[in-house]
C-alpha atoms as a PDB file:
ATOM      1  CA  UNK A   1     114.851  90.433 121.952  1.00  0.00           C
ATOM      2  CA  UNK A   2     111.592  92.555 122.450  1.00  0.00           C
ATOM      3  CA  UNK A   3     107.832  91.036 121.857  1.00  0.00           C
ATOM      4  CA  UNK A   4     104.570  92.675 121.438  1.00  0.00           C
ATOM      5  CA  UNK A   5     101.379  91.232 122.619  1.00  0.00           C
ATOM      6  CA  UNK A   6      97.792  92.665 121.209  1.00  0.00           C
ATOM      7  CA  UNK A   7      94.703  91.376 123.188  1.00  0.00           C
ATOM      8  CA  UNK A   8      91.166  90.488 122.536  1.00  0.00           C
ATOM      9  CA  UNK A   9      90.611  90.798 118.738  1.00  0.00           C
ATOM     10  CA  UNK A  10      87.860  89.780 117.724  1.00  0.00           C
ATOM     11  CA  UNK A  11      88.080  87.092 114.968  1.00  0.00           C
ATOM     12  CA  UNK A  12      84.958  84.992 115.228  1.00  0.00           C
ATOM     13  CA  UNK A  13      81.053  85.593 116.389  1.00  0.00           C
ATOM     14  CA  UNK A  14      79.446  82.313 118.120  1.00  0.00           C
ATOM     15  CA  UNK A  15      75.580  81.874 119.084  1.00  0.00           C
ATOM     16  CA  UNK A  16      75.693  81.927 123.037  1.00  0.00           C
ATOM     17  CA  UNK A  17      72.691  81.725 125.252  1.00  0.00           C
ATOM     18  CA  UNK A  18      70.822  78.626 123.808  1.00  0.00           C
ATOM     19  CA  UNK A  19      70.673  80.592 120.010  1.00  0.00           C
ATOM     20  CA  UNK A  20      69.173  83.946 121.701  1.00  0.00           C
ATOM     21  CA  UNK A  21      72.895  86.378 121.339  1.00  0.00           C
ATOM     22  CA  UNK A  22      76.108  85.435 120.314  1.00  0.00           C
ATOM     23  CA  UNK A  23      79.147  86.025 121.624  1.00  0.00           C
ATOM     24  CA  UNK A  24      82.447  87.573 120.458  1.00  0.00           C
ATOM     25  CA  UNK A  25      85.451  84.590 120.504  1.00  0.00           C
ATOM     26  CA  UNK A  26      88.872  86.759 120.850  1.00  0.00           C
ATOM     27  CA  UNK A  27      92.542  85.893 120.455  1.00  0.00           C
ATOM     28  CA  UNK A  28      95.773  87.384 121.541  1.00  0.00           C
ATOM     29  CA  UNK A  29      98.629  87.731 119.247  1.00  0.00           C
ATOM     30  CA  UNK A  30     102.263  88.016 121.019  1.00  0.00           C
ATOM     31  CA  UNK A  31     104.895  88.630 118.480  1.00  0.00           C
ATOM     32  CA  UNK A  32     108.756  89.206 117.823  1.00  0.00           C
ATOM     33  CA  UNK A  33     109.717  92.404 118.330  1.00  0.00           C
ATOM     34  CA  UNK A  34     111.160  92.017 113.671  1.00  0.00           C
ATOM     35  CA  UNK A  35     108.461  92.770 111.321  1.00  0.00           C
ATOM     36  CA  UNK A  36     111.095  93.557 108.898  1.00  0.00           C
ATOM     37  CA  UNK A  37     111.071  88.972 107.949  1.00  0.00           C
ATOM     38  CA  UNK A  38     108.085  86.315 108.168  1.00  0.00           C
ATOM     39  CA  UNK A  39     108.367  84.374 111.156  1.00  0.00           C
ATOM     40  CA  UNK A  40     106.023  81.349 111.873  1.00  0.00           C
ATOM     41  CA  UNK A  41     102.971  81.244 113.875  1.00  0.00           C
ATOM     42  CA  UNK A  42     101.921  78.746 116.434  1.00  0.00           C
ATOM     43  CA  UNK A  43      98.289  78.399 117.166  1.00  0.00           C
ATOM     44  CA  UNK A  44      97.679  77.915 120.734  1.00  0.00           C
ATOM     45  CA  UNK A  45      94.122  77.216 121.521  1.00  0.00           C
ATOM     46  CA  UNK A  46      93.164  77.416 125.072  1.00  0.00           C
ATOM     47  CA  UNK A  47      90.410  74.998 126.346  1.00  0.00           C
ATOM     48  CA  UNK A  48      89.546  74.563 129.193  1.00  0.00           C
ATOM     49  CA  UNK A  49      88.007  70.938 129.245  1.00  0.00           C
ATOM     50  CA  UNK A  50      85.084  70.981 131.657  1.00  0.00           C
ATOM     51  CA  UNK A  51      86.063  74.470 132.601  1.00  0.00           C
ATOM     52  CA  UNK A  52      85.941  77.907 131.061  1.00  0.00           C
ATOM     53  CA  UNK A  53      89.785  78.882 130.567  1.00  0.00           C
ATOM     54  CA  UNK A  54      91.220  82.474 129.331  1.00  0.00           C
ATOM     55  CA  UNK A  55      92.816  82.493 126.811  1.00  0.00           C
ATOM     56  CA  UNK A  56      95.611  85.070 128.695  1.00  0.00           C
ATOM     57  CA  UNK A  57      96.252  82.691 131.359  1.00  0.00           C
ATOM     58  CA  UNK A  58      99.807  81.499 129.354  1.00  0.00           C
ATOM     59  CA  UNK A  59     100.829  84.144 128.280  1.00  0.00           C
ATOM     60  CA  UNK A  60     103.918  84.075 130.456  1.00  0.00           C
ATOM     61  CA  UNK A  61     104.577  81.406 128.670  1.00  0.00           C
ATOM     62  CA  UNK A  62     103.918  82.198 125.008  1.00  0.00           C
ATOM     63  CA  UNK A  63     106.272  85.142 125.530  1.00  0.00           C
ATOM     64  CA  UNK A  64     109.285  82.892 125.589  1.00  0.00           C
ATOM     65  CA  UNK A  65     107.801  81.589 122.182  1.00  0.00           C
ATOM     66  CA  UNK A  66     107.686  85.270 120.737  1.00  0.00           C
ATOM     67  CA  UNK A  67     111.277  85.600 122.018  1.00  0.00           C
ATOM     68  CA  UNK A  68     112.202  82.659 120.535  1.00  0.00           C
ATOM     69  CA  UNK A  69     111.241  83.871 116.918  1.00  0.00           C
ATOM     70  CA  UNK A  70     107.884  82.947 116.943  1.00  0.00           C
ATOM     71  CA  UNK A  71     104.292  84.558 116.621  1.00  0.00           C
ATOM     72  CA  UNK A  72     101.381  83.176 119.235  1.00  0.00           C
ATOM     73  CA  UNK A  73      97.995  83.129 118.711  1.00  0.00           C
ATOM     74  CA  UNK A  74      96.131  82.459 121.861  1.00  0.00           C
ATOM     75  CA  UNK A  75      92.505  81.798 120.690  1.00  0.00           C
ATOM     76  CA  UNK A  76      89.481  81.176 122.770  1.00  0.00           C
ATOM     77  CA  UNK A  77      87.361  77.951 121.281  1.00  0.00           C
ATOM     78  CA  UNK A  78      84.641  78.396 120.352  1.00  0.00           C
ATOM     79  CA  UNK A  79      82.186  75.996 122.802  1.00  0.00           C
ATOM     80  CA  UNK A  80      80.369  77.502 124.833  1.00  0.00           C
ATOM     81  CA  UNK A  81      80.497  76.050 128.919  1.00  0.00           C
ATOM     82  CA  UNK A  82      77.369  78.049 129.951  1.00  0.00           C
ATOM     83  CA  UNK A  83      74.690  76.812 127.302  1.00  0.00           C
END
């Protein structure tokens, strides 16, 4: 079986920068090779505790998820370390 991944979509926009930007929060999606049937989706959210984690760092990983019939989305959270 054959997955696809697609990285850093945007899907949220977070103040950064005590309030004075914001910041894009980004996911990647790895999926099953089938669009042709639904397939469920696990929702992996990557923090990183006390440190700033990517959100790519399991993907490894998350690909034996998407070739196990399921769709991954890796999403960054959405606290910001640096403020």
């Amino acid at each position: 079986m054959v997955y696809f991944t697609i990285t850093d979509v945007t899907y949220a926009q977070v103040d950064a920068w005590f309030g004075h930007t914001t910041r894009d929060l980004k996911l990647d999606l790895i999926y099953p090779q089938s669009r042709m049937k639904k397939v469920p989706c696990i929702v992996w959210i990557c923090g990183g505790g006390w440190i700033r984690m990517d959100k790519s760092a399991h993907l490894a990983y998350l690909a034996k998820l998407a070739l196990n019939g399921f769709a991954v989305a890796s999403v960054e959270d959405g606290i910001d370390k640096l403020d």
